[in-house]
N, C-alpha and C. Protein backbone atom coordinates (compact mmCIF):
# COMPACT_ATOMS: atom_id res chain seq x y z
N UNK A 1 108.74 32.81 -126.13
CA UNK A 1 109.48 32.23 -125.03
C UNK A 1 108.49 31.81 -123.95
N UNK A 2 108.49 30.69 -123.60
CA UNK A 2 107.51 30.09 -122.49
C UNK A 2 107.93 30.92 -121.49
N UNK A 3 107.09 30.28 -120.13
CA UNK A 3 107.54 30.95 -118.52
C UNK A 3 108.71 30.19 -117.99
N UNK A 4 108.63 28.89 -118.70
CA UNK A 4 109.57 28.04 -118.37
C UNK A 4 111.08 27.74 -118.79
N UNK A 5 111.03 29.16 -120.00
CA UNK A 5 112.28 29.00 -120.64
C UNK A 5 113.29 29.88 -119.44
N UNK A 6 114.48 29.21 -119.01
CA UNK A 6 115.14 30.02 -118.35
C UNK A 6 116.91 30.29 -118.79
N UNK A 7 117.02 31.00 -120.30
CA UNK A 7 117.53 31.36 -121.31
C UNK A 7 118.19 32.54 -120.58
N UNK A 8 119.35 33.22 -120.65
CA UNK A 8 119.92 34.41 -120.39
C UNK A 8 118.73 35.17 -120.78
N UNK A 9 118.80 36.42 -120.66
CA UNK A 9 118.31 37.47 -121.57
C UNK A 9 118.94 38.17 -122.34
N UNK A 10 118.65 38.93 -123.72
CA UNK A 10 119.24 39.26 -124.37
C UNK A 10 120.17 40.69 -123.68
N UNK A 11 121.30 40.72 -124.24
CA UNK A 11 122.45 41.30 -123.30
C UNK A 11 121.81 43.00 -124.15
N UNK A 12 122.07 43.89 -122.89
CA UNK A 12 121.59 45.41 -123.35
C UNK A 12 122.40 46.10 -124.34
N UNK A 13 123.80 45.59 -124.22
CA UNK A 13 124.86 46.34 -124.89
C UNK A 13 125.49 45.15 -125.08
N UNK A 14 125.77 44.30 -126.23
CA UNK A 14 126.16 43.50 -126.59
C UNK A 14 127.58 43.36 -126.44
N UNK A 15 128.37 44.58 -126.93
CA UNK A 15 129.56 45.13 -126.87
C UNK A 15 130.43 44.44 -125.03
N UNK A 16 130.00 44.95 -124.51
CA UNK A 16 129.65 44.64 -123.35
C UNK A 16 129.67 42.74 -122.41
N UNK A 17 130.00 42.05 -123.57
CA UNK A 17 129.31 40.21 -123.38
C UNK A 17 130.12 39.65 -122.15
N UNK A 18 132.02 40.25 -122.20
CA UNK A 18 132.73 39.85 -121.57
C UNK A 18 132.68 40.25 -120.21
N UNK A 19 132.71 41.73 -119.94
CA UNK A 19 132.34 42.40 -118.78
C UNK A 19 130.97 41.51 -117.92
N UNK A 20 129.80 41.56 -118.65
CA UNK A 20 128.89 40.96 -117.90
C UNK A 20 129.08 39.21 -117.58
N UNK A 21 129.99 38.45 -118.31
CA UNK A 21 130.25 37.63 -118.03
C UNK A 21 131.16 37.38 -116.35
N UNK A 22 132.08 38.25 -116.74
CA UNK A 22 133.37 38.35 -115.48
C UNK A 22 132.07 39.07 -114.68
N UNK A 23 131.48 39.46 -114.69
CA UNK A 23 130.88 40.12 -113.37
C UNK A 23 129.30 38.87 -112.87
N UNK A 24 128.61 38.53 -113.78
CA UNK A 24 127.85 38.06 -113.42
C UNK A 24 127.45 37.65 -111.91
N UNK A 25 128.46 36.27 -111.45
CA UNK A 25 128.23 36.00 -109.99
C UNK A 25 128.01 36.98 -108.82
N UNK A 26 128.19 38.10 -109.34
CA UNK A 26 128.46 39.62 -108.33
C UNK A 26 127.31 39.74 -107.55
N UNK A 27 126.29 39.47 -108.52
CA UNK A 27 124.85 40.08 -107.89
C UNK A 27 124.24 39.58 -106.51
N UNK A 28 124.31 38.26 -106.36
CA UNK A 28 123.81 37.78 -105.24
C UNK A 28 125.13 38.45 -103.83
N UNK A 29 125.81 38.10 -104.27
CA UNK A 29 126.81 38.59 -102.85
C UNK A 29 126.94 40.22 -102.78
N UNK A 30 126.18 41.00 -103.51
CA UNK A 30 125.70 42.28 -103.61
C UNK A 30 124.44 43.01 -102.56
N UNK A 31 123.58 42.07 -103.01
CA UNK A 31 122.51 42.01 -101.87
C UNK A 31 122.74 41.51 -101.05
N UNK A 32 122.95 40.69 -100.61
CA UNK A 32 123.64 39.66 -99.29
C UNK A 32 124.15 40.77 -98.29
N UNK A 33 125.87 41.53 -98.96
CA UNK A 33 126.58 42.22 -97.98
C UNK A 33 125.64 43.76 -98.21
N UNK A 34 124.65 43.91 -99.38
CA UNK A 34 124.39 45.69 -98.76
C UNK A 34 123.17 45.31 -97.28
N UNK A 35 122.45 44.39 -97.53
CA UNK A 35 121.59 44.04 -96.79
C UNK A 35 121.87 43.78 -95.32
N UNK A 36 122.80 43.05 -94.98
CA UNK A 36 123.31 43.21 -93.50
C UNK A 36 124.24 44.32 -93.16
N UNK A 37 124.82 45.08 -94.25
CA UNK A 37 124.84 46.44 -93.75
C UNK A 37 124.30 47.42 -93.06
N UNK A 38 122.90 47.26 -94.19
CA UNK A 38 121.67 48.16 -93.53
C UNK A 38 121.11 47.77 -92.73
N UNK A 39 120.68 46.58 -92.31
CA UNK A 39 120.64 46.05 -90.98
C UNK A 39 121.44 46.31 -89.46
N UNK A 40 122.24 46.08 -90.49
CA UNK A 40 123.81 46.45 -88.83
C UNK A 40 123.25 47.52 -88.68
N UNK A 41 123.07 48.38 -89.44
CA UNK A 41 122.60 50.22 -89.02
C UNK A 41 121.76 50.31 -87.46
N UNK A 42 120.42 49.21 -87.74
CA UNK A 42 119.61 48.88 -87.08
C UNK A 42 120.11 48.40 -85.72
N UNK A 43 120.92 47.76 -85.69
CA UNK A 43 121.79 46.76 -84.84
C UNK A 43 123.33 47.57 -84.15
N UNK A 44 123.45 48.72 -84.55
CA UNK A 44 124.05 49.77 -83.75
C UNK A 44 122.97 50.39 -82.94
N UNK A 45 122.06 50.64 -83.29
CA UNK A 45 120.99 51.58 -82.32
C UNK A 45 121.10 50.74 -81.35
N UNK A 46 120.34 49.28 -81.26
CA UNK A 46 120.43 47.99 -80.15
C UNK A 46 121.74 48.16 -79.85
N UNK A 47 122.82 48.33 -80.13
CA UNK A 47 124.15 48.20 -78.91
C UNK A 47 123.69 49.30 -77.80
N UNK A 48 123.80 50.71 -78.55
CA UNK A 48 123.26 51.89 -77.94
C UNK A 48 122.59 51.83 -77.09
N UNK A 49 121.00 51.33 -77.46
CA UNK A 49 120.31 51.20 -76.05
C UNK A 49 120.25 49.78 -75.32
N UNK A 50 120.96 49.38 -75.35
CA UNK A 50 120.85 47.76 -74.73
C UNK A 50 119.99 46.78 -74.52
N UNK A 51 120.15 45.49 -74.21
CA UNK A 51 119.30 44.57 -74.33
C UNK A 51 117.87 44.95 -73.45
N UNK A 52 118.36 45.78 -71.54
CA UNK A 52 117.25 46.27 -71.10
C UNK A 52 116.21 46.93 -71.56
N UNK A 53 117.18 48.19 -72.76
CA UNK A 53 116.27 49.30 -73.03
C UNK A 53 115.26 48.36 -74.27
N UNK A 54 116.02 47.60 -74.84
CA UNK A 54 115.01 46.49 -76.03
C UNK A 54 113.90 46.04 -75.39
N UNK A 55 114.18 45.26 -73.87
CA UNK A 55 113.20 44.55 -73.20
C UNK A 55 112.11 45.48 -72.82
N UNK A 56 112.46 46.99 -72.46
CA UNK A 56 111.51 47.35 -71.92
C UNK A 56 110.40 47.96 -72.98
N UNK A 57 110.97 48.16 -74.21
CA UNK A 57 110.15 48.65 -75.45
C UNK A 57 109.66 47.14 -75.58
N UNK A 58 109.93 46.08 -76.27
CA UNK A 58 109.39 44.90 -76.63
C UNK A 58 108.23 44.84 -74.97
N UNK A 59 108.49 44.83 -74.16
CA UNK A 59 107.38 44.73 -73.45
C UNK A 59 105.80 45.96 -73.25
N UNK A 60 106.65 47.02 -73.64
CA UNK A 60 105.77 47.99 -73.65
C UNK A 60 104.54 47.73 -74.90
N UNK A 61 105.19 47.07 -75.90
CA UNK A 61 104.57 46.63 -77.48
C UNK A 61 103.71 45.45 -77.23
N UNK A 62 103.84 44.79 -75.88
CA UNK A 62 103.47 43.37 -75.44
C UNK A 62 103.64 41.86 -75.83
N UNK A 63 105.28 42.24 -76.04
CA UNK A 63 105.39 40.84 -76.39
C UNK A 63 106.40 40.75 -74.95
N UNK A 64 105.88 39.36 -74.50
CA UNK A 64 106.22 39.24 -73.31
C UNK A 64 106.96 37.62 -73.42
N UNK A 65 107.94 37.04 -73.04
CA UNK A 65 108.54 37.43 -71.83
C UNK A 65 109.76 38.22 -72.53
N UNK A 66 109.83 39.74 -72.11
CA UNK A 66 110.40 40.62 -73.28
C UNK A 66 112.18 40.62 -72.80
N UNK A 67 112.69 39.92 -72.21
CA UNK A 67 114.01 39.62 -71.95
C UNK A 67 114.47 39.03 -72.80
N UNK A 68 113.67 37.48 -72.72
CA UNK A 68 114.57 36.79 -73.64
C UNK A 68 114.62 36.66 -75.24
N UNK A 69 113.41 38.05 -75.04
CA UNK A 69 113.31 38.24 -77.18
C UNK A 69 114.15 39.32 -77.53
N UNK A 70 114.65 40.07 -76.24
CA UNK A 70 114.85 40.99 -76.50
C UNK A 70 116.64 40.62 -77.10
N UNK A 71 116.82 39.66 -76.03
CA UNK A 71 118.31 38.92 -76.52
C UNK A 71 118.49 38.34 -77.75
N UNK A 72 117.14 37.83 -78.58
CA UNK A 72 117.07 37.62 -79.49
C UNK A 72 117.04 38.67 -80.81
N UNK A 73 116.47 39.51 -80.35
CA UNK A 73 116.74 40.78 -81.37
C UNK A 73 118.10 41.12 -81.11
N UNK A 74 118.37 41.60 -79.90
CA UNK A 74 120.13 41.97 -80.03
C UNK A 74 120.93 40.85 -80.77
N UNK A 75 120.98 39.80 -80.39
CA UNK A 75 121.63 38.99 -81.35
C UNK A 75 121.64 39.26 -83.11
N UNK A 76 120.20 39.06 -83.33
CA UNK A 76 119.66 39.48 -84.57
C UNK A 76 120.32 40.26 -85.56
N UNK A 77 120.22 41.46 -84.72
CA UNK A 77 120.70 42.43 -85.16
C UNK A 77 122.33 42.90 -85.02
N UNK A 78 122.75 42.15 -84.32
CA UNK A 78 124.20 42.64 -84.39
C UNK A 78 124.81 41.68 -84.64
N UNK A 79 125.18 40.54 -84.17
CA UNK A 79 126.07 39.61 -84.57
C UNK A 79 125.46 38.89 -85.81
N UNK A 80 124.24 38.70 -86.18
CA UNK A 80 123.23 37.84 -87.20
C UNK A 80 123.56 38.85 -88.33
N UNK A 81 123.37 40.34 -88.34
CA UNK A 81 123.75 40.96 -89.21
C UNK A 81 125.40 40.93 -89.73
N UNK A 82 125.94 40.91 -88.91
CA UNK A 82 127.79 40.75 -89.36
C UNK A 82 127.44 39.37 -90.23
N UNK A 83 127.63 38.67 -89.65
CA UNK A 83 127.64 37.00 -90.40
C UNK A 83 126.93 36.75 -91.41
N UNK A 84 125.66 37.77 -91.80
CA UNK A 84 124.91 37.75 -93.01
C UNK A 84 125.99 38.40 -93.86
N UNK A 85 126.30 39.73 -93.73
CA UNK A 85 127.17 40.48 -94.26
C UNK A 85 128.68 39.50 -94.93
N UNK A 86 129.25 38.94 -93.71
CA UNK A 86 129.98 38.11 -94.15
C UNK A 86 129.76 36.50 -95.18
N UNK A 87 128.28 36.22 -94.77
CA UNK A 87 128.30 35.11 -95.38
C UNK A 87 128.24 33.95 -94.48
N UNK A 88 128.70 34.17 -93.18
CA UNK A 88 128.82 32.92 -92.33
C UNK A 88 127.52 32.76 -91.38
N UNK A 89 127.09 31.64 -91.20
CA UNK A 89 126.24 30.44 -90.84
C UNK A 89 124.84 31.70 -91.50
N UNK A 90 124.76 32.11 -92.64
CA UNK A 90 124.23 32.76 -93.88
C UNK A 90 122.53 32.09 -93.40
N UNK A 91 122.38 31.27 -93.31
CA UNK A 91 121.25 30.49 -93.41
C UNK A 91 120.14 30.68 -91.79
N UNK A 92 121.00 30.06 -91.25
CA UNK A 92 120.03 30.42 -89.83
C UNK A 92 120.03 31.47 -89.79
N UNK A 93 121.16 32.53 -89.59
CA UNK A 93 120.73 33.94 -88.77
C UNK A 93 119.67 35.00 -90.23
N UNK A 94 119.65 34.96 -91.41
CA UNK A 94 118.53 35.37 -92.69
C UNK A 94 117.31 34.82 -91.70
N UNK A 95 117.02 33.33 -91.39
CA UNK A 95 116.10 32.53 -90.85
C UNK A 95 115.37 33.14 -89.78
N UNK A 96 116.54 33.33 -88.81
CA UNK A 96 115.86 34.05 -87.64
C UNK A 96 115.67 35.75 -86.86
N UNK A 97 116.31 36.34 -88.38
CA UNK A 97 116.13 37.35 -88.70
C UNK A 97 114.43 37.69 -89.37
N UNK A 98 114.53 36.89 -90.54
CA UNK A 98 112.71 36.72 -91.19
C UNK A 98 111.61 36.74 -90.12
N UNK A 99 111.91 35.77 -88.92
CA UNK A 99 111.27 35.33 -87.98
C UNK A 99 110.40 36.89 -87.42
N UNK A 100 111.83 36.86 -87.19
CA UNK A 100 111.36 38.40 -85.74
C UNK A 100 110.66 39.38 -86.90
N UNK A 101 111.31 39.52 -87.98
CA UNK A 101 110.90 40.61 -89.08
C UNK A 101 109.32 40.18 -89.74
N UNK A 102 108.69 38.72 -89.14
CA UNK A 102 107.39 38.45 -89.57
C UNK A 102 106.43 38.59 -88.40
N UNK A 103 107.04 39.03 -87.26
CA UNK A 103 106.37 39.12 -85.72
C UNK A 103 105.93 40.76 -85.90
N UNK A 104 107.59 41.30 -86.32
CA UNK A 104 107.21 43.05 -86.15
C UNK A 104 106.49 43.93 -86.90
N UNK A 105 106.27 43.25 -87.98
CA UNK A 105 105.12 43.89 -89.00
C UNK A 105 103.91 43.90 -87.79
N UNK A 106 103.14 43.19 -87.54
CA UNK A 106 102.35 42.60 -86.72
C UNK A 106 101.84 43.41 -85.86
N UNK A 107 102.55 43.42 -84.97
CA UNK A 107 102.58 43.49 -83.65
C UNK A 107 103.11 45.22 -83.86
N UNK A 108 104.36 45.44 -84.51
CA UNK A 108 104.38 46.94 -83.82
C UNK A 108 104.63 48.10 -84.84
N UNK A 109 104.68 47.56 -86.03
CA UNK A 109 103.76 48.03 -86.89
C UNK A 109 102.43 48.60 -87.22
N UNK A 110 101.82 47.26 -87.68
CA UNK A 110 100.50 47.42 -88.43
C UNK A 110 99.61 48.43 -88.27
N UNK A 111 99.47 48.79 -86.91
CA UNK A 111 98.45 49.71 -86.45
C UNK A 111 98.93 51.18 -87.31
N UNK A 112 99.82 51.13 -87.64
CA UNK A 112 100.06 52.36 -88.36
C UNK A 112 100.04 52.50 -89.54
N UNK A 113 99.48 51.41 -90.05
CA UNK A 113 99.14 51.38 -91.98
C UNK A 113 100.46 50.71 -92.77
N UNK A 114 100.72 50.91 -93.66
CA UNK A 114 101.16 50.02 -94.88
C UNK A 114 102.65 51.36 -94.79
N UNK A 115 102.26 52.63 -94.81
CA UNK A 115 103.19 53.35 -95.30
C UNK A 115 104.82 53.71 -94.03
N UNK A 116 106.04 53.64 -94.76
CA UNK A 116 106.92 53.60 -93.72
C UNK A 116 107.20 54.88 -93.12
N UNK A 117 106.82 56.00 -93.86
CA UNK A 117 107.08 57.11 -93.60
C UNK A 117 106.19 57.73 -92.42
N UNK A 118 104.95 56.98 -92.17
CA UNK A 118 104.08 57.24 -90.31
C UNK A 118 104.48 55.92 -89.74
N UNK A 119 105.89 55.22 -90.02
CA UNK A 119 106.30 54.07 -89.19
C UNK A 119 105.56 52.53 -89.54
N UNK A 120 104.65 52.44 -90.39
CA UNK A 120 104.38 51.49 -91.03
C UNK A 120 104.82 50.45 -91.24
N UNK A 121 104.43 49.10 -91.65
CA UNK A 121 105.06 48.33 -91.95
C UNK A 121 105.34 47.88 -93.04
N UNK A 122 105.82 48.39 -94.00
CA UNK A 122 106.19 48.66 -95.06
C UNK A 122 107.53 48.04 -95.28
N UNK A 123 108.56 48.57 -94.66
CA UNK A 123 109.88 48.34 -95.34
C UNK A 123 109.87 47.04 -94.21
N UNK A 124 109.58 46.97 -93.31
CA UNK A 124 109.99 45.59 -92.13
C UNK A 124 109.28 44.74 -92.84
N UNK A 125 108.32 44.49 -93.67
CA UNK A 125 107.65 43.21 -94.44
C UNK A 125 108.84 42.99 -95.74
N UNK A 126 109.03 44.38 -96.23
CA UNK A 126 109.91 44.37 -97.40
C UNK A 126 111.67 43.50 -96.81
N UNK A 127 112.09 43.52 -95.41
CA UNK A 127 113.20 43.09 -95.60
C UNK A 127 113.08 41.72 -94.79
N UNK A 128 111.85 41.31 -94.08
CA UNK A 128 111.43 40.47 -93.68
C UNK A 128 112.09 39.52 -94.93
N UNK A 129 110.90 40.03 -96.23
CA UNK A 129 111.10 38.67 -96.96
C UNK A 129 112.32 39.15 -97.82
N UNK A 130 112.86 39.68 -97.56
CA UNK A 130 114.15 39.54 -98.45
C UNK A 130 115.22 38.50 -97.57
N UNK A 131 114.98 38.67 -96.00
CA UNK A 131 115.91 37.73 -95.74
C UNK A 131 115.10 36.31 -95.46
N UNK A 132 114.37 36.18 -95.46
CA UNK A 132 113.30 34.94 -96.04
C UNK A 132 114.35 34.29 -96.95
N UNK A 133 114.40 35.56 -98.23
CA UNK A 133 114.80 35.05 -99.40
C UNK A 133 116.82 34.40 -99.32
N UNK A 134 117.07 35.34 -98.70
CA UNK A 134 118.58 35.00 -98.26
C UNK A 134 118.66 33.39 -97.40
N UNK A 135 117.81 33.89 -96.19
CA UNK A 135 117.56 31.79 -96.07
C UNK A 135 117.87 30.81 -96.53
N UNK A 136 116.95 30.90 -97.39
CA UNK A 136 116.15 29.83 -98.70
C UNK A 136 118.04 29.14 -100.00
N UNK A 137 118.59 30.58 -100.12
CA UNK A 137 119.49 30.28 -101.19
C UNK A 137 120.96 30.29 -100.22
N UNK A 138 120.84 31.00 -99.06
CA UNK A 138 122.39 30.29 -98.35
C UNK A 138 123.56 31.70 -98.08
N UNK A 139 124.42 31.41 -97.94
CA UNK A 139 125.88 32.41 -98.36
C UNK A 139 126.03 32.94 -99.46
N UNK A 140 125.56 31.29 -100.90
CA UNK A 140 126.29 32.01 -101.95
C UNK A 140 127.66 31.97 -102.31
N UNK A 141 127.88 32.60 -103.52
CA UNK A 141 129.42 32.39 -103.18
C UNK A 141 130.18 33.73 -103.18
N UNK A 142 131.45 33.88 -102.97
CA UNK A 142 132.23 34.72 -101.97
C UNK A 142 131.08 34.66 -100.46
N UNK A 143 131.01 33.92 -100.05
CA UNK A 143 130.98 33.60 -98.86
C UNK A 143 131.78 33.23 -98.09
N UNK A 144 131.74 32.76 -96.63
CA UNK A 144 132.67 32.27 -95.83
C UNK A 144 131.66 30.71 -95.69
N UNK A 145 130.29 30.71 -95.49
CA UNK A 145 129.98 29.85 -95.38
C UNK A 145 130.68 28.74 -96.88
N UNK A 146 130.87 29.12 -97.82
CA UNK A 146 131.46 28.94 -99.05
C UNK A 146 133.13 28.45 -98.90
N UNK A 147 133.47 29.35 -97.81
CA UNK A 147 134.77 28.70 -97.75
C UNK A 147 135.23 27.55 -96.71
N UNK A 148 134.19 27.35 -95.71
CA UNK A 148 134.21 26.28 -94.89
C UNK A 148 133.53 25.30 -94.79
N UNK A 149 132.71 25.16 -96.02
CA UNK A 149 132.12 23.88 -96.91
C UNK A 149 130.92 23.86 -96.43
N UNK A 150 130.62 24.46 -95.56
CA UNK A 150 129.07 24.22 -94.97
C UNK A 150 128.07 25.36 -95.02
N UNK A 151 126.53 25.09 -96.05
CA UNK A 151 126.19 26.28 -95.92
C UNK A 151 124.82 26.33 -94.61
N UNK A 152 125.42 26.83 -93.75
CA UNK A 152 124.31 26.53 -92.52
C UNK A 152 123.55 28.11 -92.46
């Protein structure tokens, strides 16, 4: 089989052909909604401490002018995460989610190594590009962006 053959793969349990058929489409809108789940997680703490308490950490980290990024992470994270979750305008908020998630490796991370467990940047590169990857392919379907014809 070339690299270029892009053939099903052979099914694990053959028995099985119909099930994986009826389920197939599942997968992408799987990752999609666990992913802005676990995000939202993130994006409850930001309700908690508010856009100030964001500004004054984002400034302490030195990214400055730390108000209006900080509105940008709250957004990010709370309303950008619902609408990922849901599917709606799927595309920008993955987009400008990646964004901030390719700043924070960086910046308030790195100094602490690769591993997530001394705060690392580890898993923030890891979901960086996963919503990179959400970007790139949209809503998807069972989306909402899916149901209002536009995948923005």
């Amino acid at each position: 089989m070339s690299s270029l053959d892009r053939s099903e793969p052979k099914l694990l349990f053959p028995g099985l052909a119909g099930f994986y058929a009826a389920v197939s489409d599942l997968w992408y809108p799987m990752i999609r909604i666990t992913v802005g789940a676990i995000m939202l997680v993130h994006g409850w703490s930001k309700i908690k401490t508010g856009v100030s308490g964001i500004a004054g950490y984002l400034a302490k980290v030195g990214i400055e002018p730390s108000l209006p990024f900080a509105y940008v992470v709250y957004i990010n994270e709370t309303i950008g995460t619902v609408c990922i979750l849901l599917g709606l305008f799927t595309r920008f908020f993955a987009a400008s989610i990646a964004i901030e998630l390719a700043v924070a490796p960086w910046i308030v991370h790195y100094a602490k190594g690769f591993g997530a467990s001394a705060g690392g940047y580890e898993y923030v590169l890891m979901w960086g590009i996963i919503m990179f990857a959400i970007a790139l392919r949209g809503g998807g379907p069972y989306s909402l962006d899916r149901v209002i014809g536009k995948e923005l």
